[in-house]
PDB file of N, CA and C in Angstrom:
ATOM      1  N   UNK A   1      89.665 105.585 103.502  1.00  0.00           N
ATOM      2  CA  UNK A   1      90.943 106.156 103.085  1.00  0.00           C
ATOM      3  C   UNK A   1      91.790 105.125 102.336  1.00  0.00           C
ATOM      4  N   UNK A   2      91.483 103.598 102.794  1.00  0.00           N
ATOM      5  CA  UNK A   2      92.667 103.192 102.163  1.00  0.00           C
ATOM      6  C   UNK A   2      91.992 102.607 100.882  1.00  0.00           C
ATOM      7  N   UNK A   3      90.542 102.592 100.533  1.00  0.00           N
ATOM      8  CA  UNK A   3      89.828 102.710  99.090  1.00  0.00           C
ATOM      9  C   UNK A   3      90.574 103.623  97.854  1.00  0.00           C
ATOM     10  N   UNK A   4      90.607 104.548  98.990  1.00  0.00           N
ATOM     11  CA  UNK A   4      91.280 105.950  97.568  1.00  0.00           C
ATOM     12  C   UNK A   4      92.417 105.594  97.650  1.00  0.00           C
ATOM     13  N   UNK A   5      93.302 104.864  98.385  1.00  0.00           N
ATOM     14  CA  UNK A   5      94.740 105.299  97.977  1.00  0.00           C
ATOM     15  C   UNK A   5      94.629 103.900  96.769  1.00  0.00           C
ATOM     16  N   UNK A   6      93.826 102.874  97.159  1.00  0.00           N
ATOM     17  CA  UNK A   6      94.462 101.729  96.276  1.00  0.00           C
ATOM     18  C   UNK A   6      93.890 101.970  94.795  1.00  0.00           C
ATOM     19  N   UNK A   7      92.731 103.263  94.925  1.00  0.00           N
ATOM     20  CA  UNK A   7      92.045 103.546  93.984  1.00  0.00           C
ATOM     21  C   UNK A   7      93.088 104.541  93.071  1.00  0.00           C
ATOM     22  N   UNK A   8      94.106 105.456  93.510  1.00  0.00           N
ATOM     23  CA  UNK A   8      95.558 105.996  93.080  1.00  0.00           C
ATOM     24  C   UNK A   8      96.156 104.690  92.441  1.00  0.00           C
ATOM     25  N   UNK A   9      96.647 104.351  93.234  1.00  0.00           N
ATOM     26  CA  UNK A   9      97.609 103.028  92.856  1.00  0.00           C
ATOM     27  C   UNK A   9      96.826 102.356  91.425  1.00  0.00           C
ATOM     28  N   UNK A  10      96.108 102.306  91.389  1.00  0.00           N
ATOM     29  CA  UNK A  10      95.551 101.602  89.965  1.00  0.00           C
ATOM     30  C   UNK A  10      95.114 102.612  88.731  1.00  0.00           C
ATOM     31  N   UNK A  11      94.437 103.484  88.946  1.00  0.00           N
ATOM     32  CA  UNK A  11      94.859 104.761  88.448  1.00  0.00           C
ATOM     33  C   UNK A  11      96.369 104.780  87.603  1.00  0.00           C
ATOM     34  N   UNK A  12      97.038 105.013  88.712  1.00  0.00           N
ATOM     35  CA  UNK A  12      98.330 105.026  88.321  1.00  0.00           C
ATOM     36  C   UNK A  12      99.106 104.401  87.603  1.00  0.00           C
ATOM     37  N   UNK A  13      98.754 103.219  87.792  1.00  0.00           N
ATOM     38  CA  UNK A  13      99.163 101.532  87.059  1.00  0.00           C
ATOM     39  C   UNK A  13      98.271 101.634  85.798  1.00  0.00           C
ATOM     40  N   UNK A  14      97.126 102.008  85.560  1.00  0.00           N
ATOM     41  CA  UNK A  14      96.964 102.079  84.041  1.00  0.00           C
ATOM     42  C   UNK A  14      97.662 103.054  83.288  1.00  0.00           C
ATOM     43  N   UNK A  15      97.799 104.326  83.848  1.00  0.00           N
ATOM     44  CA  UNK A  15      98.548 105.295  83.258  1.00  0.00           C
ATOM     45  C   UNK A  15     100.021 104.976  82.815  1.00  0.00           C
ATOM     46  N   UNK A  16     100.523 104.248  83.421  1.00  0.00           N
ATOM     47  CA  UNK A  16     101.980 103.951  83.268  1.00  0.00           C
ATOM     48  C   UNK A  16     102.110 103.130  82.329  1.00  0.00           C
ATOM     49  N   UNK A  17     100.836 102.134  82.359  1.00  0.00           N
ATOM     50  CA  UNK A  17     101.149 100.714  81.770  1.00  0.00           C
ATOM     51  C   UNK A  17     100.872 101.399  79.931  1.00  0.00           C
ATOM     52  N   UNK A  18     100.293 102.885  79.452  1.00  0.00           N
ATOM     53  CA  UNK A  18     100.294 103.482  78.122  1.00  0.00           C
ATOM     54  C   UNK A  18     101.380 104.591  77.939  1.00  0.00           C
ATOM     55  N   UNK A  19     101.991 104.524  79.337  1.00  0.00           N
ATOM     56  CA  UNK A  19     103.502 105.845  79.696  1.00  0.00           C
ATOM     57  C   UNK A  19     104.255 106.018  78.272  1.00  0.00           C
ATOM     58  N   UNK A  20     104.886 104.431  77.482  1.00  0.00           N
ATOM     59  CA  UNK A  20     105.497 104.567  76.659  1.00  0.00           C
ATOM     60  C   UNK A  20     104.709 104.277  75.160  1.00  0.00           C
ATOM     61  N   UNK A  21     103.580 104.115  75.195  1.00  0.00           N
ATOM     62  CA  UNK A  21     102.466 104.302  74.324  1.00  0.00           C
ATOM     63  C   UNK A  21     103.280 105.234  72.704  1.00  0.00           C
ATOM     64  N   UNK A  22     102.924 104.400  71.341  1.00  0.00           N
ATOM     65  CA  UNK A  22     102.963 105.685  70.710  1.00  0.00           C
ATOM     66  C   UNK A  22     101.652 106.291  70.105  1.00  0.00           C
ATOM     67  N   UNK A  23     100.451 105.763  71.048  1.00  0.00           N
ATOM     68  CA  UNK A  23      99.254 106.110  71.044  1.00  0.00           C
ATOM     69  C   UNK A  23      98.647 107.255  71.675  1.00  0.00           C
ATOM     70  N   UNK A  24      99.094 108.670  71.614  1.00  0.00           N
ATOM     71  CA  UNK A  24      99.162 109.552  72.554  1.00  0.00           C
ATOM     72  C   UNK A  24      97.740 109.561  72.523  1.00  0.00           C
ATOM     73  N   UNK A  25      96.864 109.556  71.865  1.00  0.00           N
ATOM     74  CA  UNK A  25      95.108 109.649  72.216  1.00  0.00           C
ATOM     75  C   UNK A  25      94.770 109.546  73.490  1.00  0.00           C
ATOM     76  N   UNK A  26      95.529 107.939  73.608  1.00  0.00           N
ATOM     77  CA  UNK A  26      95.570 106.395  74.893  1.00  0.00           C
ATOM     78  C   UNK A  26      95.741 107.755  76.334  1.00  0.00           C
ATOM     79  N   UNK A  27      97.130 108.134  75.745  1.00  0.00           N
ATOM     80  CA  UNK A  27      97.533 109.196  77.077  1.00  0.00           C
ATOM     81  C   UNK A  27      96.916 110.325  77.217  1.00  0.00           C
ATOM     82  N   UNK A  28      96.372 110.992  76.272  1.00  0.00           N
ATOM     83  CA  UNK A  28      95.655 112.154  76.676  1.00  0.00           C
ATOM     84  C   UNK A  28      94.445 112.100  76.863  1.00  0.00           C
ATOM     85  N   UNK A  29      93.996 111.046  76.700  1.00  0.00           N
ATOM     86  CA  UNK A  29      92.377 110.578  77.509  1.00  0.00           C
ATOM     87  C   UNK A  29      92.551 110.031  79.267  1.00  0.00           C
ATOM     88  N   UNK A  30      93.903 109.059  79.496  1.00  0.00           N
ATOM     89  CA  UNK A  30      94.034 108.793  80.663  1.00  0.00           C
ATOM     90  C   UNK A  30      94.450 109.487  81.640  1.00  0.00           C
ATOM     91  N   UNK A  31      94.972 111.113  80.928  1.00  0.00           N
ATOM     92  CA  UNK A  31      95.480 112.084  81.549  1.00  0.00           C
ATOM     93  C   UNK A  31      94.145 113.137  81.864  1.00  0.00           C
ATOM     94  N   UNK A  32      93.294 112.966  81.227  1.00  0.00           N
ATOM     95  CA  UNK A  32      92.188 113.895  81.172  1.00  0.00           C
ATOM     96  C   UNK A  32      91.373 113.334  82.437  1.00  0.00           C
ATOM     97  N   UNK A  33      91.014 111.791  82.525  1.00  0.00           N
ATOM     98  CA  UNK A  33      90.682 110.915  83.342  1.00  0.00           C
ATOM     99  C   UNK A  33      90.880 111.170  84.844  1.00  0.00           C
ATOM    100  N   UNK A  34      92.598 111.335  84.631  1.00  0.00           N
ATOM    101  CA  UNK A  34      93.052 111.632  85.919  1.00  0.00           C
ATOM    102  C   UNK A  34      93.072 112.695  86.758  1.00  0.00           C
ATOM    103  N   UNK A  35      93.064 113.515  85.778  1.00  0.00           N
ATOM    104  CA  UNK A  35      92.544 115.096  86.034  1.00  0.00           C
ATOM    105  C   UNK A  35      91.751 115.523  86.550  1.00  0.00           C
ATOM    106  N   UNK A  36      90.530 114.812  85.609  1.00  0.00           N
ATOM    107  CA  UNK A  36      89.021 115.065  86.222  1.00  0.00           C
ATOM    108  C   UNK A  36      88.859 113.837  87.377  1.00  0.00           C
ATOM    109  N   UNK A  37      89.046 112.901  87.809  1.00  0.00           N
ATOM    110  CA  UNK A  37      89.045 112.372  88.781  1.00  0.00           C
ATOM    111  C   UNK A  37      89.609 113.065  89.679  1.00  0.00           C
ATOM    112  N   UNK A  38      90.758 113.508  89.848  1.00  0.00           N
ATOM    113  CA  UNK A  38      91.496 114.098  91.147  1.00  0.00           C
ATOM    114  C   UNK A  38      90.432 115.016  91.212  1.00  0.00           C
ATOM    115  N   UNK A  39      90.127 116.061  90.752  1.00  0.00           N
ATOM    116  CA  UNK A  39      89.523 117.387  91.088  1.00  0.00           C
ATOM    117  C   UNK A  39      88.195 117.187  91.629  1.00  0.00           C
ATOM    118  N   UNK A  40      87.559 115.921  90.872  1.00  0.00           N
ATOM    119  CA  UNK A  40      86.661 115.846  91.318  1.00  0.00           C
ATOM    120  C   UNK A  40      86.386 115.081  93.041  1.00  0.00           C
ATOM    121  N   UNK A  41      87.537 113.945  93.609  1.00  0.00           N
ATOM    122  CA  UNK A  41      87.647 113.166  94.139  1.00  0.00           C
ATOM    123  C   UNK A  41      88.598 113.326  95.549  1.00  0.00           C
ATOM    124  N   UNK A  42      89.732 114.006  94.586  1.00  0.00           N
ATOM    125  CA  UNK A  42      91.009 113.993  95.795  1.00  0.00           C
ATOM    126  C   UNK A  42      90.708 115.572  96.767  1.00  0.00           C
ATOM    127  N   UNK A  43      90.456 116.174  96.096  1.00  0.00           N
ATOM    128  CA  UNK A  43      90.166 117.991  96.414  1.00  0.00           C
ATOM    129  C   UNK A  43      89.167 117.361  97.778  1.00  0.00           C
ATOM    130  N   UNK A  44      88.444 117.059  97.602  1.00  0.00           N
ATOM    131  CA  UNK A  44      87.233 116.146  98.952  1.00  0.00           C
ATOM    132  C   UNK A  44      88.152 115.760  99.879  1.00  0.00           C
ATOM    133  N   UNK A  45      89.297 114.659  99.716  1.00  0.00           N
ATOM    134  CA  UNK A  45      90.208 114.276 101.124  1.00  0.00           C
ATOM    135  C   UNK A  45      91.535 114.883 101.283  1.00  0.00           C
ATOM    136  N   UNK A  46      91.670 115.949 100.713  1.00  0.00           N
ATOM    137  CA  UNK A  46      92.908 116.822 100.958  1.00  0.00           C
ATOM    138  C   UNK A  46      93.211 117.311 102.188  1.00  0.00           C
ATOM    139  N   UNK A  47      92.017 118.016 102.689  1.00  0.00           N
ATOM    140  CA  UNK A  47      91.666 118.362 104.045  1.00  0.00           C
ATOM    141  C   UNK A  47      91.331 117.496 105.100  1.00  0.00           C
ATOM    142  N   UNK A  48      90.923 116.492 104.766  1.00  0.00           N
ATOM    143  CA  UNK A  48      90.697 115.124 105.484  1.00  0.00           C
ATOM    144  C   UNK A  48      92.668 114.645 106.059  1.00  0.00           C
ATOM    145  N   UNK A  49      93.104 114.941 104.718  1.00  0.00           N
ATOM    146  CA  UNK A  49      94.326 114.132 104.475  1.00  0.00           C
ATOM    147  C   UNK A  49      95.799 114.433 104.456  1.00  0.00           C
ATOM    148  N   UNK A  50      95.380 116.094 104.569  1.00  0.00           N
ATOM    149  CA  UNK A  50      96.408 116.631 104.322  1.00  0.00           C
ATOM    150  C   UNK A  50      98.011 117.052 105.456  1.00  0.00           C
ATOM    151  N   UNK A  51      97.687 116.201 106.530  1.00  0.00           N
ATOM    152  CA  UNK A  51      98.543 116.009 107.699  1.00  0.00           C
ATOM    153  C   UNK A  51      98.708 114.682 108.238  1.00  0.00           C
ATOM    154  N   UNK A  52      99.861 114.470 108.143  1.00  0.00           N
ATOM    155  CA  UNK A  52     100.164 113.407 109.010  1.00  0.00           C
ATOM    156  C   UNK A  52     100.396 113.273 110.529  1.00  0.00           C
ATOM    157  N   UNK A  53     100.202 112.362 110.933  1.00  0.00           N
ATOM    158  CA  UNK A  53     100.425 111.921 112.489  1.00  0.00           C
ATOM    159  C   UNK A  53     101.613 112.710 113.279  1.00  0.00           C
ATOM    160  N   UNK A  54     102.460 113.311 112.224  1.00  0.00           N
ATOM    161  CA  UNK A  54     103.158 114.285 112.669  1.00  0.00           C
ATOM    162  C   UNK A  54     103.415 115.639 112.578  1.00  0.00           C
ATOM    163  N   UNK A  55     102.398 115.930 111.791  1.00  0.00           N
ATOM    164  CA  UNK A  55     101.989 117.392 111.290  1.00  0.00           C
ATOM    165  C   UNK A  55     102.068 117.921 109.863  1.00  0.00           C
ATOM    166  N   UNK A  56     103.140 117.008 109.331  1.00  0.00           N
ATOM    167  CA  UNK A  56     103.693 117.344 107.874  1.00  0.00           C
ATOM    168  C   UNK A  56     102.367 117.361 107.339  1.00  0.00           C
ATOM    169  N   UNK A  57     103.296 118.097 106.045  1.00  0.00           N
ATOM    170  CA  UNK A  57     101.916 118.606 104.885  1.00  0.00           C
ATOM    171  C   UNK A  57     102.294 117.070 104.670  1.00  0.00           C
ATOM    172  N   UNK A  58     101.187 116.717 103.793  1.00  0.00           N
ATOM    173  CA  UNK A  58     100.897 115.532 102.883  1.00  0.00           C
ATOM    174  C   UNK A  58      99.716 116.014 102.066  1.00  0.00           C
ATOM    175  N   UNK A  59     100.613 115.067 100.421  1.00  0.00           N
ATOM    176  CA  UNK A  59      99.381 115.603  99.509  1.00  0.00           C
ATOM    177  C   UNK A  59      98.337 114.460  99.605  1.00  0.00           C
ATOM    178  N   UNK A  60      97.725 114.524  98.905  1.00  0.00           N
ATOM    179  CA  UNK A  60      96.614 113.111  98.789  1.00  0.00           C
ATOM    180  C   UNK A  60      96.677 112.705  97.567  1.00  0.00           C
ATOM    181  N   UNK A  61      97.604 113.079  96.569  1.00  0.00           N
ATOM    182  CA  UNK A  61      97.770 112.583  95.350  1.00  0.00           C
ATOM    183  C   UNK A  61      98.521 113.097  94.589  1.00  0.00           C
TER     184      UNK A  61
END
């Protein structure tokens, strides 16, 4: 679990680091990336993930 989250976190950190890009290609490939990663990746620990220690919903991404 804590693979995927740091595996988000960097994810995330490339996406941001082209956020103000005026290379939209840059962004709509890293957005496509992220897309197809989540669906393929996060959809798997949603249900794993999707409650916390106190019941709340939680997303996984």
């Amino acid at each position: 679990m804590v693979l995927v989250e740091q595996r988000e976190k960097m994810i995330y950190r490339v996406y941001k680091l082209h956020d103000k890009s005026v290379n939209i290609d840059i962004d709509e490939k890293i957005m496509k990336f992220i897309k197809g990663w989540a669906s393929k990746s996060t959809l798997n620990i949603v249900n794993y993930k999707d409650r916390d220690s106190k019941g709340t919903k939680n997303s996984a991404f």
